[in-house]
C-alpha atoms as a PDB file:
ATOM      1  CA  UNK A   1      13.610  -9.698  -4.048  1.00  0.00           C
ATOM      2  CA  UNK A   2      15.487 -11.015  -0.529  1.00  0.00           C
ATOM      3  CA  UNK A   3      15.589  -8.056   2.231  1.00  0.00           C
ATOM      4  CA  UNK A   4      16.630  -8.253   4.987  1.00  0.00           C
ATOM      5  CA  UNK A   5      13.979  -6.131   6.354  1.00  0.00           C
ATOM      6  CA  UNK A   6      11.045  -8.338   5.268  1.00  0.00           C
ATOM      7  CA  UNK A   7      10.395 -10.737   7.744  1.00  0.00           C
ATOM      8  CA  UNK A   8       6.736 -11.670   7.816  1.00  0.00           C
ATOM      9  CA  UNK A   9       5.167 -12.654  11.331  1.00  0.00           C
ATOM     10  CA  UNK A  10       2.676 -15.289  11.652  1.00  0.00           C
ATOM     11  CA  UNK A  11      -0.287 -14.305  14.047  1.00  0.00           C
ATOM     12  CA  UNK A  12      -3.455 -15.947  14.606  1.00  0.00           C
ATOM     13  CA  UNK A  13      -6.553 -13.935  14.367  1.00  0.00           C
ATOM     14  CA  UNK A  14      -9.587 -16.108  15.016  1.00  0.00           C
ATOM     15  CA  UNK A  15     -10.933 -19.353  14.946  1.00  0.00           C
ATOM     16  CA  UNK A  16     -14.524 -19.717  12.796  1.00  0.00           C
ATOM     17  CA  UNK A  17     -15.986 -22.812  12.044  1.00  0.00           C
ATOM     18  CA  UNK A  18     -13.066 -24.818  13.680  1.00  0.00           C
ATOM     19  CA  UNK A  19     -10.853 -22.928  11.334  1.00  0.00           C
ATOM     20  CA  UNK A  20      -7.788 -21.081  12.722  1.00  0.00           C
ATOM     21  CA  UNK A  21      -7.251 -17.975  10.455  1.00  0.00           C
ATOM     22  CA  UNK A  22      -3.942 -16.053  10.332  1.00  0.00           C
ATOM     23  CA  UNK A  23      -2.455 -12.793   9.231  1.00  0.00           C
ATOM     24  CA  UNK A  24       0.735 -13.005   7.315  1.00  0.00           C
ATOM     25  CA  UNK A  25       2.481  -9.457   7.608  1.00  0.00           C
ATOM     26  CA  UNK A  26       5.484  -7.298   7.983  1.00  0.00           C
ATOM     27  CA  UNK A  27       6.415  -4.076   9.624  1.00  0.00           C
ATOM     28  CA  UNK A  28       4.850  -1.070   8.279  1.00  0.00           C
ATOM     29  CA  UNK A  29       7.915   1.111   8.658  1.00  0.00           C
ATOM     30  CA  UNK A  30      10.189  -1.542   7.011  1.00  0.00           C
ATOM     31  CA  UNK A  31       8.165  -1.566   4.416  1.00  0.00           C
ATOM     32  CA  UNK A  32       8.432   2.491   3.567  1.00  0.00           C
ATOM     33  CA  UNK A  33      12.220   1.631   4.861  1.00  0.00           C
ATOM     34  CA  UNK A  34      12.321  -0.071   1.458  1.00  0.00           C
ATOM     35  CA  UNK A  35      10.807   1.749  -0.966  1.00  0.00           C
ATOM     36  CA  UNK A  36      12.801   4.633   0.253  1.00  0.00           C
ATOM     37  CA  UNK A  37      15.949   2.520  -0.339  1.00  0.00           C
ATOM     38  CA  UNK A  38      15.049   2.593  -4.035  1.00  0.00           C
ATOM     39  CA  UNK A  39      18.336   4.461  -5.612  1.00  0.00           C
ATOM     40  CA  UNK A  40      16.716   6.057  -8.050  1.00  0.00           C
ATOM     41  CA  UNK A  41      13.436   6.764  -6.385  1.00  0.00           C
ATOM     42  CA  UNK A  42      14.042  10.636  -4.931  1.00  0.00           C
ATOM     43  CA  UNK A  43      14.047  11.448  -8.659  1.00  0.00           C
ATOM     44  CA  UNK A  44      10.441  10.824  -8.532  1.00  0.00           C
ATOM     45  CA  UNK A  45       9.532  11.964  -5.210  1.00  0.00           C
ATOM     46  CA  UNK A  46       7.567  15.015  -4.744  1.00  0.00           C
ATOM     47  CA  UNK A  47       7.534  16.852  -1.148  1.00  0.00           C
ATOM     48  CA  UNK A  48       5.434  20.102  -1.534  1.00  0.00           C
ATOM     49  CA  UNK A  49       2.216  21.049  -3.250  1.00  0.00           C
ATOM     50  CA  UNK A  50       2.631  22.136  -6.666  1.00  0.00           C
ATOM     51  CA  UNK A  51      -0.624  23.936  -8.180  1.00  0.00           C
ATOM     52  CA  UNK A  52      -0.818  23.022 -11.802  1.00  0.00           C
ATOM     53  CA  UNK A  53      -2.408  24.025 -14.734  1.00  0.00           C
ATOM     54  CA  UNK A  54      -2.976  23.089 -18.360  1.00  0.00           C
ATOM     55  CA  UNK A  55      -4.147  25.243 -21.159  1.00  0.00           C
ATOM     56  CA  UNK A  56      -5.802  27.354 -18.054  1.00  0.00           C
ATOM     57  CA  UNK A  57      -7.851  24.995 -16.421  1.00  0.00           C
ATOM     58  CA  UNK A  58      -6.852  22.813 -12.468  1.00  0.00           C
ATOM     59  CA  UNK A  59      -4.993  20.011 -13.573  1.00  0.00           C
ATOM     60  CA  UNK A  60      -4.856  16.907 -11.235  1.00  0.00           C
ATOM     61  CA  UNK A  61      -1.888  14.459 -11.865  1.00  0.00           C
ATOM     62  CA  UNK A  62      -0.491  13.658  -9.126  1.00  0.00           C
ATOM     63  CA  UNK A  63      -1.268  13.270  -5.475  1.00  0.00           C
ATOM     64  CA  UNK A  64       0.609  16.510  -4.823  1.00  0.00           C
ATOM     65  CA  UNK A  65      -1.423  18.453  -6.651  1.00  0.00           C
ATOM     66  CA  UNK A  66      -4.948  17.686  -5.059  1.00  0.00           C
ATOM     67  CA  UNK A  67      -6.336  19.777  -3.470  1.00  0.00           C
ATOM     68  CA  UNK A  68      -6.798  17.856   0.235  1.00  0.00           C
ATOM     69  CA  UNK A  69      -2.362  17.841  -0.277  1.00  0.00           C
ATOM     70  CA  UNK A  70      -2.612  21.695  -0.103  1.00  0.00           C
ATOM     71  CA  UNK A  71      -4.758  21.479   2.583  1.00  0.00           C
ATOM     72  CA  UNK A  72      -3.365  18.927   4.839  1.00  0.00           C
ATOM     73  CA  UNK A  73       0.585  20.641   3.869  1.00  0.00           C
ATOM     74  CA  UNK A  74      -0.732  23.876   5.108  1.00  0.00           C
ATOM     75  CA  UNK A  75      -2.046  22.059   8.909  1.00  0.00           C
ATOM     76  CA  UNK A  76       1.466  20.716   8.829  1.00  0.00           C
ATOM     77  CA  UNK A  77       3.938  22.162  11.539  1.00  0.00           C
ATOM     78  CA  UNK A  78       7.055  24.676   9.979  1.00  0.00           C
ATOM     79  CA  UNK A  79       9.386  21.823   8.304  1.00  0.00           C
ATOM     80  CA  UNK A  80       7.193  19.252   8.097  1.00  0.00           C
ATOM     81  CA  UNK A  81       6.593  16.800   5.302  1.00  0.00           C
ATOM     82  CA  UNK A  82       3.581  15.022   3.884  1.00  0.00           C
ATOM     83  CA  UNK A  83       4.153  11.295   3.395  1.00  0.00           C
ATOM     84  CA  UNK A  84       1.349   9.562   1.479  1.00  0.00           C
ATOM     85  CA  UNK A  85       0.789   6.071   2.084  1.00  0.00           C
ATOM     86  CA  UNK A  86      -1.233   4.101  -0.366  1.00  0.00           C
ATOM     87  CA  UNK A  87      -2.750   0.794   0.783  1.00  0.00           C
ATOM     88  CA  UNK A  88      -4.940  -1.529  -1.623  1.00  0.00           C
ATOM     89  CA  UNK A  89      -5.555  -4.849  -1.832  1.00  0.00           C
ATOM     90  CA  UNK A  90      -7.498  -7.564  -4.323  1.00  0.00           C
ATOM     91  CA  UNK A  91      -7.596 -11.668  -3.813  1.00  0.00           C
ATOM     92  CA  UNK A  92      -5.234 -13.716  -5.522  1.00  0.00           C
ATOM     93  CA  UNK A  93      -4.832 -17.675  -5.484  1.00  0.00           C
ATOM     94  CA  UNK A  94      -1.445 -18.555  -3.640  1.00  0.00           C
ATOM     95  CA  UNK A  95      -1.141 -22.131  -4.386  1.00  0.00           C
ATOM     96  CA  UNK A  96      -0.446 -23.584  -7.886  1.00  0.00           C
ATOM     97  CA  UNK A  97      -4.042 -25.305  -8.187  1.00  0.00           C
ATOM     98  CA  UNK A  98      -5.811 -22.145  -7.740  1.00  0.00           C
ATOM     99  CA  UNK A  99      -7.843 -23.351  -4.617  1.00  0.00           C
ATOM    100  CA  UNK A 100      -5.853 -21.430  -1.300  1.00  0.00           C
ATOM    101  CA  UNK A 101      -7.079 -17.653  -1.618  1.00  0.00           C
ATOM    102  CA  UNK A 102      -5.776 -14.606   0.042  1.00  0.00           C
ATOM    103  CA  UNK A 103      -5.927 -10.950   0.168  1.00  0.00           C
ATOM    104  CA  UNK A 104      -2.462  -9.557  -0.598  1.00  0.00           C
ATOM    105  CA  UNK A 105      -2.224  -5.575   0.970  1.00  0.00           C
ATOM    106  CA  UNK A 106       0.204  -3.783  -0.723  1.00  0.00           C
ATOM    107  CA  UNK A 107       2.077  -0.631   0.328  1.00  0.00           C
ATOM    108  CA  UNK A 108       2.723   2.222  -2.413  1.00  0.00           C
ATOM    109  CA  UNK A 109       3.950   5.807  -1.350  1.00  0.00           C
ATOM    110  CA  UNK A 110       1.810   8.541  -2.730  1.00  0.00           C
ATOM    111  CA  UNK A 111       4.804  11.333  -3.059  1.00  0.00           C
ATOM    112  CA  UNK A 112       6.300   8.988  -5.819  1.00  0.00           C
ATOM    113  CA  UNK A 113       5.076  10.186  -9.287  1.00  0.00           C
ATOM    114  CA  UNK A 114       2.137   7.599 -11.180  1.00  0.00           C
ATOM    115  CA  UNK A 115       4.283   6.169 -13.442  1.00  0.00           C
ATOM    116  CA  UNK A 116       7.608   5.280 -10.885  1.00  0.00           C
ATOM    117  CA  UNK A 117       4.779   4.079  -8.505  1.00  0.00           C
ATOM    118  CA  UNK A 118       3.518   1.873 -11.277  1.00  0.00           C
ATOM    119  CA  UNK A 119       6.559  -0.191 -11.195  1.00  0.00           C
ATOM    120  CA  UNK A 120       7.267  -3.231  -9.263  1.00  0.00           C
ATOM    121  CA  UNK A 121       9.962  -2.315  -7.240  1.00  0.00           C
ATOM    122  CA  UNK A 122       8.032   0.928  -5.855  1.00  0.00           C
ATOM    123  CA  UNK A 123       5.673  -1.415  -4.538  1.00  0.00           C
ATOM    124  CA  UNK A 124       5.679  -3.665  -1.031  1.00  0.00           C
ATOM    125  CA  UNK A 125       3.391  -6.621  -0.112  1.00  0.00           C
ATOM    126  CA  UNK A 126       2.413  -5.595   3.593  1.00  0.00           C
ATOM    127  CA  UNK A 127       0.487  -8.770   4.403  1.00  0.00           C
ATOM    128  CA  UNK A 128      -2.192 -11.221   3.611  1.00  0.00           C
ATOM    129  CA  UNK A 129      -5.581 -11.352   5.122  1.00  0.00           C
ATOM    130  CA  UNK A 130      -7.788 -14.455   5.265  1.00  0.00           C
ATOM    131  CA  UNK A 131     -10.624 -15.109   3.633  1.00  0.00           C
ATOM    132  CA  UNK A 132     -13.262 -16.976   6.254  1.00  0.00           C
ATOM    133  CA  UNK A 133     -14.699 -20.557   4.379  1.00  0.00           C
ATOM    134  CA  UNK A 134     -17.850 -20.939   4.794  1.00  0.00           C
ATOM    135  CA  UNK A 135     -20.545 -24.053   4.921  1.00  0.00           C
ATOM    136  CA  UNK A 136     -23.116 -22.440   2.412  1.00  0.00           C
ATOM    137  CA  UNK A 137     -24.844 -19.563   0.780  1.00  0.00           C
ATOM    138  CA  UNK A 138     -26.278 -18.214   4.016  1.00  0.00           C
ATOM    139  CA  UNK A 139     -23.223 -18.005   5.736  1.00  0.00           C
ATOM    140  CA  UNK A 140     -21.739 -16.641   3.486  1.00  0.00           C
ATOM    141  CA  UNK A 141     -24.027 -13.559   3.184  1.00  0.00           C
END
């Protein structure tokens, strides 16, 4: 997907080991920018706190209907909105021969129902994080 808005900046974080390790990332609010952009994604989109419940009991689905929602929507100021951002991140090889590792950080929005946010498109890779090399076993520890 090309966007405009996705312009990753380069920055240098540290040198270890006569290494020089960088973060690879975008802005934050471009990010949401896109998702948001989605045309079909405010069909999914929940804004308020919906209590719900199945054959009598609490039912937990969705963000929205957690119980820290209610609670954080009601310390909200008159008009206000809750916007959940979901971060998470694993390692992944980024070269063809499986030996340059990185840790992708992906941005999801929580007010998008489980199954939209599931798809690819509802989903934006934020950055990349290092991962330090290391000499041996001790240092690694």
């Amino acid at each position: 997907m090309k966007l405009p808005n996705l312009n990753y900046t380069k920055t240098s974080i540290m040198n270890y080991n006569n290494n020089e390790y960088f973060l690879y990332h975008q802005s934050l609010i471009n990010c949401i920018k896109n998702i948001l952009s989605i045309s079909d994604i405010s069909q999914n989109f929940a804004l308020t706190f919906e209590k719900v419940k199945h054959n009598g009991e609490r039912e937990f689905s969705e963000q929205n209907t957690g119980i820290w929602w209610e609670n954080v929507e009601k310390s909200l100021p008159p008009g206000a909105k809750l916007l959940s951002l979901i971060l998470y991140s694993d390692v992944t090889n980024v070269d063809t021969l499986g030996k340059s590792q990185l840790h992708p950080i992906y941005l999801s929005i929580g007010n998008i129902k489980n199954w939209r946010r599931n798809k690819k498109d509802a989903k934006q890779l934020l950055a990349y994080l290092p991962i330090l090399k290391s000499n041996n076993i001790t240092e690694r520890n």
